[in-house]
C-alpha atoms as a PDB file:
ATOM      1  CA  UNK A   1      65.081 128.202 113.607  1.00  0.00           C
ATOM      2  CA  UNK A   2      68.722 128.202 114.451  1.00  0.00           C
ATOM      3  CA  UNK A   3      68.461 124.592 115.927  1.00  0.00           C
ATOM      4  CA  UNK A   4      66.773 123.082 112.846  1.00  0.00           C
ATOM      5  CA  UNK A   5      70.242 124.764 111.283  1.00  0.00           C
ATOM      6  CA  UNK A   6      72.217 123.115 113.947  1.00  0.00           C
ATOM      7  CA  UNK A   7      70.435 119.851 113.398  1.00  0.00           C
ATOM      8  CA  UNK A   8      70.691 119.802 109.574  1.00  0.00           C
ATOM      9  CA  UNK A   9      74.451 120.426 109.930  1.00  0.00           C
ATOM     10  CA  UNK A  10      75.031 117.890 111.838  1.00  0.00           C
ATOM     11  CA  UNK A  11      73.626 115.394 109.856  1.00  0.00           C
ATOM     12  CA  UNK A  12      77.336 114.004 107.710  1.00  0.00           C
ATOM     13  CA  UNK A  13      76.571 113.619 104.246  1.00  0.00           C
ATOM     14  CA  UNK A  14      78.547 111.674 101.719  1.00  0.00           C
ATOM     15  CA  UNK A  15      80.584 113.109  99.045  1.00  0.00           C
ATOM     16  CA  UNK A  16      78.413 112.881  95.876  1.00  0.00           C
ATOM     17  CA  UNK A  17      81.541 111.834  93.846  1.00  0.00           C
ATOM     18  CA  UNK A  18      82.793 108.728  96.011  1.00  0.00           C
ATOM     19  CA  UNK A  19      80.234 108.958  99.042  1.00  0.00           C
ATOM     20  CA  UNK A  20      82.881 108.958 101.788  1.00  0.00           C
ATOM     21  CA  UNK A  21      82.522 111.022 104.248  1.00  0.00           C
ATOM     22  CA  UNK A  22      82.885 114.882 103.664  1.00  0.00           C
ATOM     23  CA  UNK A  23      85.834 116.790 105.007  1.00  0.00           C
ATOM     24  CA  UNK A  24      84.916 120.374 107.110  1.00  0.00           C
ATOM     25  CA  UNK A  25      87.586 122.010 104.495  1.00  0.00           C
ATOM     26  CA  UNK A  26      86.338 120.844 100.917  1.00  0.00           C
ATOM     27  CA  UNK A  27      82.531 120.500 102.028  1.00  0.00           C
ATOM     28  CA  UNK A  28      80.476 118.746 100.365  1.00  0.00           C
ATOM     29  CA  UNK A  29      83.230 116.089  98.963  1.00  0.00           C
ATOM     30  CA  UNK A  30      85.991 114.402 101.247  1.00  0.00           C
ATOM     31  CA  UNK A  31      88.808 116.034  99.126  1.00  0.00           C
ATOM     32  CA  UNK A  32      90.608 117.821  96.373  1.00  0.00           C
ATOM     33  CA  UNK A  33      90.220 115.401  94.125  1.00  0.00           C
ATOM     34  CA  UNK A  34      86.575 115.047  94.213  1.00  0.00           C
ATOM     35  CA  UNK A  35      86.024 118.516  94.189  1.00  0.00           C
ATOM     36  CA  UNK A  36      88.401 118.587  90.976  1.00  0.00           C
ATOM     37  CA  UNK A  37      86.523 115.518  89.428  1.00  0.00           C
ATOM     38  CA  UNK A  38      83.227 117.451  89.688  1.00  0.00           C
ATOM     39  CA  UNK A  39      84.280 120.588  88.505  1.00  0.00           C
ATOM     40  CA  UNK A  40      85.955 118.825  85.683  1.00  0.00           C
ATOM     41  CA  UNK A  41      82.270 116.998  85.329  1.00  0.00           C
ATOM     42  CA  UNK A  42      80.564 120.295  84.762  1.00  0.00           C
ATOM     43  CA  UNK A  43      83.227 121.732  82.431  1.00  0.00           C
ATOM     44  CA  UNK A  44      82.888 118.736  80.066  1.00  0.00           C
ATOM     45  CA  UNK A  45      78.817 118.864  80.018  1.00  0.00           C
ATOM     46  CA  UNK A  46      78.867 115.773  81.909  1.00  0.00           C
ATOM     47  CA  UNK A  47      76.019 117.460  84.037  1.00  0.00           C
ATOM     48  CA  UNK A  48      72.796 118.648  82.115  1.00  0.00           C
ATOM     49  CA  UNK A  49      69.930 119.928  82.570  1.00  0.00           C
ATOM     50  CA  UNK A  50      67.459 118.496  80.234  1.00  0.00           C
ATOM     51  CA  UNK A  51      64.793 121.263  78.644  1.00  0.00           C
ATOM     52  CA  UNK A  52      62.650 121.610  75.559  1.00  0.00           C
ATOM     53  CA  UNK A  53      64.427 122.569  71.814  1.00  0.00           C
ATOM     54  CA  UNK A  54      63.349 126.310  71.075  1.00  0.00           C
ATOM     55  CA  UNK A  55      61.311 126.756  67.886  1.00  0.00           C
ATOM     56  CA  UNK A  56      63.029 128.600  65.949  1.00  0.00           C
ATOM     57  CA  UNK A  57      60.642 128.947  63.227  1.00  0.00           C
ATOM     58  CA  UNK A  58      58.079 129.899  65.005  1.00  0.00           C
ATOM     59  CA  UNK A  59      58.450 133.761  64.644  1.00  0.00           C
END
């Protein structure tokens, strides 16, 4: 098990915000900034996760 850990960690995967590669110290974006702009993108509602309206009226 511990070398299918090693093996998936060694795989470099872009940052999601600009897809260079990822830095060891702000893992999984290349910087700072990218890990700012993505916070920022959850803060605003940028990200969502789409679900069903609750009836209300049902009760």
């Amino acid at each position: 098990m511990q070398a299918d850990a090693k093996a998936k960690a060694g795989k470099a995967r872009p940052c999601p915000v600009c897809g260079k590669p990822a830095t060891d110290a702000s893992r999984p974006f290349c910087s700072e900034r990218c890990r700012d702009v993505d916070l920022n993108r959850w803060l605003s509602g940028s990200y969502a996760i789409p679900g069903k309206e609750d009836d209300q009226d049902a009760d």
